[in-house]
Protein backbone atom coordinates (compact mmCIF):
# COMPACT_ATOMS: atom_id res chain seq x y z
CA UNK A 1 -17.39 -10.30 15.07
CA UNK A 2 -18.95 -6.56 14.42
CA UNK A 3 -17.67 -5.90 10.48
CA UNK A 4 -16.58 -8.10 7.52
CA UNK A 5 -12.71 -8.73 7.04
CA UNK A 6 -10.75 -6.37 4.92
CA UNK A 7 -7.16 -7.25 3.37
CA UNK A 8 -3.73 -6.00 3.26
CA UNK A 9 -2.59 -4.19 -0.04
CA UNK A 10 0.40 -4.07 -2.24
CA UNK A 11 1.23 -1.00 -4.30
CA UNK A 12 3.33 -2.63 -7.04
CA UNK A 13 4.17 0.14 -8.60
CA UNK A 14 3.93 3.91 -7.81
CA UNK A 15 5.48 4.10 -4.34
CA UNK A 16 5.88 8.30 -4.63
CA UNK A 17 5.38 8.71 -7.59
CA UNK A 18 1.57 8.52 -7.62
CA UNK A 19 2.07 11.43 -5.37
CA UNK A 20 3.17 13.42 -8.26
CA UNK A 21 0.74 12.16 -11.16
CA UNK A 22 2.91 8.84 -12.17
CA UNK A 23 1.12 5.42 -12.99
CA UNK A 24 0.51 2.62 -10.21
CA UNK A 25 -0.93 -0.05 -9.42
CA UNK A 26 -2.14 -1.73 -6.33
CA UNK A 27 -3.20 -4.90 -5.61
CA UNK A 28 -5.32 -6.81 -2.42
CA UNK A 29 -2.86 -9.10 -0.72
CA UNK A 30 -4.70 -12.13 1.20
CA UNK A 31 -2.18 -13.07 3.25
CA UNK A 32 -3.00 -10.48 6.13
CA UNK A 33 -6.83 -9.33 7.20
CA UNK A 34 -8.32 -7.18 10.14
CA UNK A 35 -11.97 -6.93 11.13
CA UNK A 36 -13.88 -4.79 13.71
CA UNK A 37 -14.54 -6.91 17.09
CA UNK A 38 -15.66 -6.04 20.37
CA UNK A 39 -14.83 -8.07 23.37
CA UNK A 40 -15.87 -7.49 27.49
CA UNK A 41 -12.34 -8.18 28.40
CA UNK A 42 -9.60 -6.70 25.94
CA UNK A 43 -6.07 -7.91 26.18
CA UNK A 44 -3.08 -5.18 25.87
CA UNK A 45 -3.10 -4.85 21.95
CA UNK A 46 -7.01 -5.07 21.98
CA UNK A 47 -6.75 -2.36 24.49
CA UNK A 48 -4.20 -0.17 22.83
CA UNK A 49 -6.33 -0.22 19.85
CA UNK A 50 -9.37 0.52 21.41
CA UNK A 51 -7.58 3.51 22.15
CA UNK A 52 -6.72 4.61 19.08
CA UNK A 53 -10.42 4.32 17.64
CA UNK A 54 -11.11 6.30 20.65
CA UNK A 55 -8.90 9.45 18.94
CA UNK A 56 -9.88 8.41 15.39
CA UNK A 57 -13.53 8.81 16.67
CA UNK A 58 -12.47 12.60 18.28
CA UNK A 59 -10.87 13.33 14.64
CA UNK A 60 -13.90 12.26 12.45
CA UNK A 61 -15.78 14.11 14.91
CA UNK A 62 -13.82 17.76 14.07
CA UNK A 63 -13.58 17.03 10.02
CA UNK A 64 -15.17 19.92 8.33
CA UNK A 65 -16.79 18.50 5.13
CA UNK A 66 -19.39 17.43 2.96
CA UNK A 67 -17.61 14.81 1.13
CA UNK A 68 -18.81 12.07 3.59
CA UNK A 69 -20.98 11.68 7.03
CA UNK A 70 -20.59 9.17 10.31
CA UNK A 71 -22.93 7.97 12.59
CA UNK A 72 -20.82 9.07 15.29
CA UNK A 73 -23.30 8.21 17.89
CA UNK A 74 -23.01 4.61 17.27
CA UNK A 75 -19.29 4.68 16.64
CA UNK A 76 -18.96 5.84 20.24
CA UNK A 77 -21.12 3.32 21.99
CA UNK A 78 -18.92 0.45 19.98
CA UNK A 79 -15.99 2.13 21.48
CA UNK A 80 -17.11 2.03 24.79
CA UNK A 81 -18.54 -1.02 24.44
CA UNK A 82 -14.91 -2.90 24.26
CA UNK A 83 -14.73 -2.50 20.08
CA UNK A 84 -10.95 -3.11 18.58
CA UNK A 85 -9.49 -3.70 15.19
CA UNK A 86 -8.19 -7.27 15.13
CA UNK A 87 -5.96 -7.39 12.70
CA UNK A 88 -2.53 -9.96 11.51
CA UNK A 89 -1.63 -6.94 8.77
CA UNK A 90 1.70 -5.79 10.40
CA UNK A 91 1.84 -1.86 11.78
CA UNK A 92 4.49 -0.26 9.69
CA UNK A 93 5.25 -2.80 6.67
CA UNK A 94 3.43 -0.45 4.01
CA UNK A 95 1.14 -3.41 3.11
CA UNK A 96 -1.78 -1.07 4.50
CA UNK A 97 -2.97 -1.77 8.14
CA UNK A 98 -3.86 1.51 8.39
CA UNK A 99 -6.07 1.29 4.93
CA UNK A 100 -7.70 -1.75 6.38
CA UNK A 101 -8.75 0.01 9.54
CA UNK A 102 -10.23 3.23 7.44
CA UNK A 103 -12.12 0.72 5.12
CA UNK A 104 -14.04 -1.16 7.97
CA UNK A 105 -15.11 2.32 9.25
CA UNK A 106 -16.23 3.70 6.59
CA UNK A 107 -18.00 0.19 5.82
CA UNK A 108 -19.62 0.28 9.42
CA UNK A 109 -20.24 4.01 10.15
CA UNK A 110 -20.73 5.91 7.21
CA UNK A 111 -24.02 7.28 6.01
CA UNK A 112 -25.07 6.86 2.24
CA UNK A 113 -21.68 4.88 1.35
CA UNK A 114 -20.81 3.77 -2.14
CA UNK A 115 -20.88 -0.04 -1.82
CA UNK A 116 -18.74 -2.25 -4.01
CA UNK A 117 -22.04 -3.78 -5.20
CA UNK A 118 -22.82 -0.90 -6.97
CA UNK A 119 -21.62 0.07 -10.49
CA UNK A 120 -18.19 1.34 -10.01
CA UNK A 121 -17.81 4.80 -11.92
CA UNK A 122 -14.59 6.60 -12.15
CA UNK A 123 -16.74 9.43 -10.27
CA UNK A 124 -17.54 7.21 -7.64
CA UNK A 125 -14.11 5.57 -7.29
CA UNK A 126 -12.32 9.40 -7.11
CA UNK A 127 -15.15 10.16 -4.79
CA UNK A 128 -14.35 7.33 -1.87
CA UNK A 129 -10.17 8.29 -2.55
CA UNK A 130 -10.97 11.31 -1.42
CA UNK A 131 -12.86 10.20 1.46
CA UNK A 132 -10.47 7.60 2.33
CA UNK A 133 -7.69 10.00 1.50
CA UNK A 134 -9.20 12.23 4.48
CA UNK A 135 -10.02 9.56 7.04
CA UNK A 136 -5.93 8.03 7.05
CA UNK A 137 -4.37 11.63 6.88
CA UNK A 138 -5.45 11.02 10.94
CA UNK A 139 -2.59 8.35 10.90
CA UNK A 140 -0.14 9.47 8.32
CA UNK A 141 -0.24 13.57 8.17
CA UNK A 142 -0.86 13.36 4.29
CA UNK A 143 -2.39 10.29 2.86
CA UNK A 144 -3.68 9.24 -1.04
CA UNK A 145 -6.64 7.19 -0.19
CA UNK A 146 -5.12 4.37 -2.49
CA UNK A 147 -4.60 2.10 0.64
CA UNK A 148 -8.27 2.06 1.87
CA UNK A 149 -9.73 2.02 -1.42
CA UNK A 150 -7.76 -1.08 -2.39
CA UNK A 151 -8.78 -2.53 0.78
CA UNK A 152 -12.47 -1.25 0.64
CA UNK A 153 -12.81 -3.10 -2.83
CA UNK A 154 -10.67 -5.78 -2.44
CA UNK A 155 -9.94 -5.32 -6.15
CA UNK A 156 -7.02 -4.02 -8.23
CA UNK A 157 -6.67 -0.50 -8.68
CA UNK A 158 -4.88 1.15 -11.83
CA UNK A 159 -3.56 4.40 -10.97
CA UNK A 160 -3.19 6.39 -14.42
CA UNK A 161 -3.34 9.35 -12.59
CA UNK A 162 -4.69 11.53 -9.92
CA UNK A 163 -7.96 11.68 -10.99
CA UNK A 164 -7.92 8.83 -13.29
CA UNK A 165 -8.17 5.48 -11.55
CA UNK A 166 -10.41 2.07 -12.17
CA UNK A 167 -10.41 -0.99 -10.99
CA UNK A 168 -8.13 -3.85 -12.80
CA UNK A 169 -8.21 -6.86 -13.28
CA UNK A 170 -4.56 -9.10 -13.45
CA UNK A 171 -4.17 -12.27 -14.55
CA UNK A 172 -3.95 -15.59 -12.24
CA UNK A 173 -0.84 -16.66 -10.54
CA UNK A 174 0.69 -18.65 -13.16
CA UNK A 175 3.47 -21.23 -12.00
CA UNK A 176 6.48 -19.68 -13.77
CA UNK A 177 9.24 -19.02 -12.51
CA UNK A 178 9.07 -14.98 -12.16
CA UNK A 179 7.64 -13.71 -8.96
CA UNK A 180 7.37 -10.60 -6.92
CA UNK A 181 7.85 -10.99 -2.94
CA UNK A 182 8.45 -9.89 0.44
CA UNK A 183 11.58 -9.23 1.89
CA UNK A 184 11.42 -8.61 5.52
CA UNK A 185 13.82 -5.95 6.66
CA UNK A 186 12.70 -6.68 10.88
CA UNK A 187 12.49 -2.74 11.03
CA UNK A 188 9.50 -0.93 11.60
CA UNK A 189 8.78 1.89 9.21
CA UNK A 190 7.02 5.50 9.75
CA UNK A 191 4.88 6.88 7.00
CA UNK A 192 5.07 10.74 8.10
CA UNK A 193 8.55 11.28 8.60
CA UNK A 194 9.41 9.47 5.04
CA UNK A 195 6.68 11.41 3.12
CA UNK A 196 8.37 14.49 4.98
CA UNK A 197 11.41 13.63 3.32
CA UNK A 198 9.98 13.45 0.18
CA UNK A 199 7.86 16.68 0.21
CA UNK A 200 11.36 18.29 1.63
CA UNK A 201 13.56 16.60 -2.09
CA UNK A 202 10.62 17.63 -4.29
CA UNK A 203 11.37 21.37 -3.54
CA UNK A 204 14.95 20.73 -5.61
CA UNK A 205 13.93 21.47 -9.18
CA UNK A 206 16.77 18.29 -10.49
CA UNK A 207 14.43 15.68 -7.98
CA UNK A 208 11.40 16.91 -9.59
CA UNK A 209 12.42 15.93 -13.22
CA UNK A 210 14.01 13.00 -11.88
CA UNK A 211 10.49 12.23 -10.67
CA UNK A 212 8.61 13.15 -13.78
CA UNK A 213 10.90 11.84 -16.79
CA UNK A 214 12.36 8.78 -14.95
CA UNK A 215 10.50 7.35 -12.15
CA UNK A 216 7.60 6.75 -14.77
CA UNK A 217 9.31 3.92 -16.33
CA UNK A 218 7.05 1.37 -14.51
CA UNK A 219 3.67 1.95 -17.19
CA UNK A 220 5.34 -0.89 -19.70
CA UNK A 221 5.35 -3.61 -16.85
CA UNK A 222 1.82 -2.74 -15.37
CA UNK A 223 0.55 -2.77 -18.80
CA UNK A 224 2.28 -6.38 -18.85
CA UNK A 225 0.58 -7.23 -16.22
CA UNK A 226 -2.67 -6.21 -17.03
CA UNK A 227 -2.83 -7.43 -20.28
CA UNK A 228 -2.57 -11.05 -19.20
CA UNK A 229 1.37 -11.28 -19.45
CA UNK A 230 1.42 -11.51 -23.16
CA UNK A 231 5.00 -10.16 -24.47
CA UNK A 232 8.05 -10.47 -23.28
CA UNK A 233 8.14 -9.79 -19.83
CA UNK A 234 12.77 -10.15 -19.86
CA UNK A 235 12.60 -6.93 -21.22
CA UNK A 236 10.67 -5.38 -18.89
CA UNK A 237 12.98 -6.33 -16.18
CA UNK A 238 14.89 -3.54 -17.68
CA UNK A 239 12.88 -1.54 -16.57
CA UNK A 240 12.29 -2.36 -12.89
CA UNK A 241 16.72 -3.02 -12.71
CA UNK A 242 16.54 1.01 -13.85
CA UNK A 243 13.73 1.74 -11.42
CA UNK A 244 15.62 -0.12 -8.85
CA UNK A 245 18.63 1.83 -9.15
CA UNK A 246 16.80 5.02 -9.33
CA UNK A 247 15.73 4.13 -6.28
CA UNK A 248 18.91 3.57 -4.02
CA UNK A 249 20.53 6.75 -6.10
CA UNK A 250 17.62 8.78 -5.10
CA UNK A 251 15.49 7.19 -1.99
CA UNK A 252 18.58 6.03 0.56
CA UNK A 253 16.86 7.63 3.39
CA UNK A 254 14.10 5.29 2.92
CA UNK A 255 15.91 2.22 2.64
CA UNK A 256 17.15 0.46 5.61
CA UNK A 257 21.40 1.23 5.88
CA UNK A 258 21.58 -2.69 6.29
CA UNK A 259 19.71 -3.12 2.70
CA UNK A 260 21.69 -1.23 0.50
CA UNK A 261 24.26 -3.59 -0.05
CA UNK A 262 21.79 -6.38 -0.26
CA UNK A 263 20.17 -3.36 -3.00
CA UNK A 264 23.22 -3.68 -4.52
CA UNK A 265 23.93 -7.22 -4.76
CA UNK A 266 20.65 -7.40 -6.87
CA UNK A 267 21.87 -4.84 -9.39
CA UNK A 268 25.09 -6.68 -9.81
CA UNK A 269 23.83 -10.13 -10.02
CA UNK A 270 20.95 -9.47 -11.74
CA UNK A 271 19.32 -11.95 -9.45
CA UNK A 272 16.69 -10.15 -8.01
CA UNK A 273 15.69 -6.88 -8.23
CA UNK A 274 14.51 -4.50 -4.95
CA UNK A 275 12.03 -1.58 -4.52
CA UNK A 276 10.19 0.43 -2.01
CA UNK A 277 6.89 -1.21 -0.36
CA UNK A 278 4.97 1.55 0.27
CA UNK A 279 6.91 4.85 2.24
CA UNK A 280 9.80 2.84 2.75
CA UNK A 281 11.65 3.47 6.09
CA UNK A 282 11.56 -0.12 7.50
CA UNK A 283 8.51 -2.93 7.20
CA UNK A 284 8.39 -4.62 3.88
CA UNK A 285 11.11 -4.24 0.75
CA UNK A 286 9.32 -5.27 -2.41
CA UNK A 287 11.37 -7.89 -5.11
CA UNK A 288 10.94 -9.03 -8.35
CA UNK A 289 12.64 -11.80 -9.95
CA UNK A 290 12.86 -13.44 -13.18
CA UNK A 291 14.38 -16.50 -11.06
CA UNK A 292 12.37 -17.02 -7.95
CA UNK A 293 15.01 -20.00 -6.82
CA UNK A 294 17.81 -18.22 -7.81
CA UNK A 295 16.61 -15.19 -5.82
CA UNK A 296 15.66 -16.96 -3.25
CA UNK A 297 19.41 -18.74 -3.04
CA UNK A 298 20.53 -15.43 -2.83
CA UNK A 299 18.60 -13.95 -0.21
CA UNK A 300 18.64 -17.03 2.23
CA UNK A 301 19.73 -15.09 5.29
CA UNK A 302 16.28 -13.22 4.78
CA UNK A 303 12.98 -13.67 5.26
CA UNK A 304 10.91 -13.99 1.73
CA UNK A 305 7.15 -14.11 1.09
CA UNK A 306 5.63 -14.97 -2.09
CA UNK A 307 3.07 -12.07 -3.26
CA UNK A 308 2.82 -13.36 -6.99
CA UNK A 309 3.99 -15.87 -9.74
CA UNK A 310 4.02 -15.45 -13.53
């Protein structure tokens, strides 16, 4: 193995709207990992991302900027020398396998690079976004930085704003019977043409507000969260059931035609409750349920994962 492992992410909350200055949070998700290898012999995939650190190299090679430097010298003899990103994080799920990638090359190649060892100022933490935030635009056109850094740290990051963000902590799994999970739509997503979308709505003056004065209604369950799930947490479901049907008024280009009635159903049952999982498109639909049985009787023609209990 040539680098350490580095883990999917979940962004919670502030799929978008972290774009525009709106409250997230993202947290490390251990089901899915990738690490830097290099092998004599690759097979197809190993080959086909060989490849692609092949034109990741070229791009890091034209950036123009003093935010960050690469020994690009030794990047390029790993390359040639049969390197790959093995990874089980799925391409196009928006649980990060892009982040991942960025995060063991920055770990491996960069030059002076903020370590997680080292005492984590908000300076420091704005400082590798941005880095991280210029290394993925190579795979998405226009990225935050939020999945790299998430993966970088392995830690939870509270997004209170664009250039306010620390780590988190969040309480552990409790066995309740609230969770938040997976539902796999079987469709592969693309960031770009979904963040085009976006960029395109924002230019209507009634989406904008939308964004600002309603799709911030997420800060009351992230402080929830954070604050060791003291409160009651059946009245925040309020507020992901309005989020959620913001959502499918506002977002139906990202959502799969085949979920919106399965959108629906949750809004009407009160069963479940869906969101986007990162850009949306495809890949991963995010849940939340104060019932994880009853949920999960609902949604038995669908494939569930478990991200968290409480």
């Amino acid at each position: 193995m040539k680098g350490p492992l580095f883990y999917a992410k979940i962004l919670l909350f502030g799929e978008y709207g972290i774009i525009k200055d709106s409250k997230g949070l993202a947290i490390p998700f251990n089901a899915y990992r990738g690490a830097l290898k290099t092998a004599d012999v690759l097979t197809d995939v190993a080959k086909k991302s060989n490849q692609n650190l092949q034109k990741l190299h070229e791009y890091l090679a034209g950036l123009q900027t003093d935010l960050v430097q690469f020994n690009l010298t030794a990047l390029k003899l790993d390359i040639d020398a049969g390197m790959y990103f093995d990874s089980s994080i799925p391409q196009g799920y928006g649980v990060g396998s892009s982040g991942a990638l960025v995060a063991s090359i920055y770990d491996q190649y960069a030059a002076d690079k903020i370590t997680v060892l080292e005492n984590l100022t908000r300076d420091k933490l704005l400082r590798l976004k941005e880095i991280f935030s210029l290394m993925e635009s190579f795979f998405h056109g226009k990225s935050s930085g939020l999945d790299p850094l998430n993966s970088y740290l392995s830690l939870p990051i509270l997004i209170n704003s664009k250039t306010n963000i620390e780590a988190a902590g969040i309480p552990s799994q409790k066995e309740g019977k609230g969770a938040v999970f997976l539902l796999d739509s079987e469709q592969i997503g693309e960031t770009a043409p979904m963040v085009n979308i976006f960029m395109n709505k924002m230019k209507n003056k009634g989406f904008r507000k939308m964004i600002s004065e309603e799709f911030a209604t997420t800060s009351g369950f992230i402080a929830w969260l954070l604050d060791y799930g003291q409160g009651n947490v059946h009245s925040l479901f309020g507020n992901v059931k309005s989020l959620s049907k913001l959502v499918l008024k506002n977002f139906k280009p990202m959502i799969p035609v085949a979920f919106h009635k399965v959108w629906e159903n949750g809004l009407l049952t009160n069963d479940y409750y869906l969101k986007l999982c990162g850009s949306g498109g495809g890949g991963y639909i995010l849940g939340f349920a104060e019932d994880y049985e009853k949920a999960q009787k609902s949604l038995e023609n669908y494939k569930l994962e478990l991200v968290y209990r409480f």
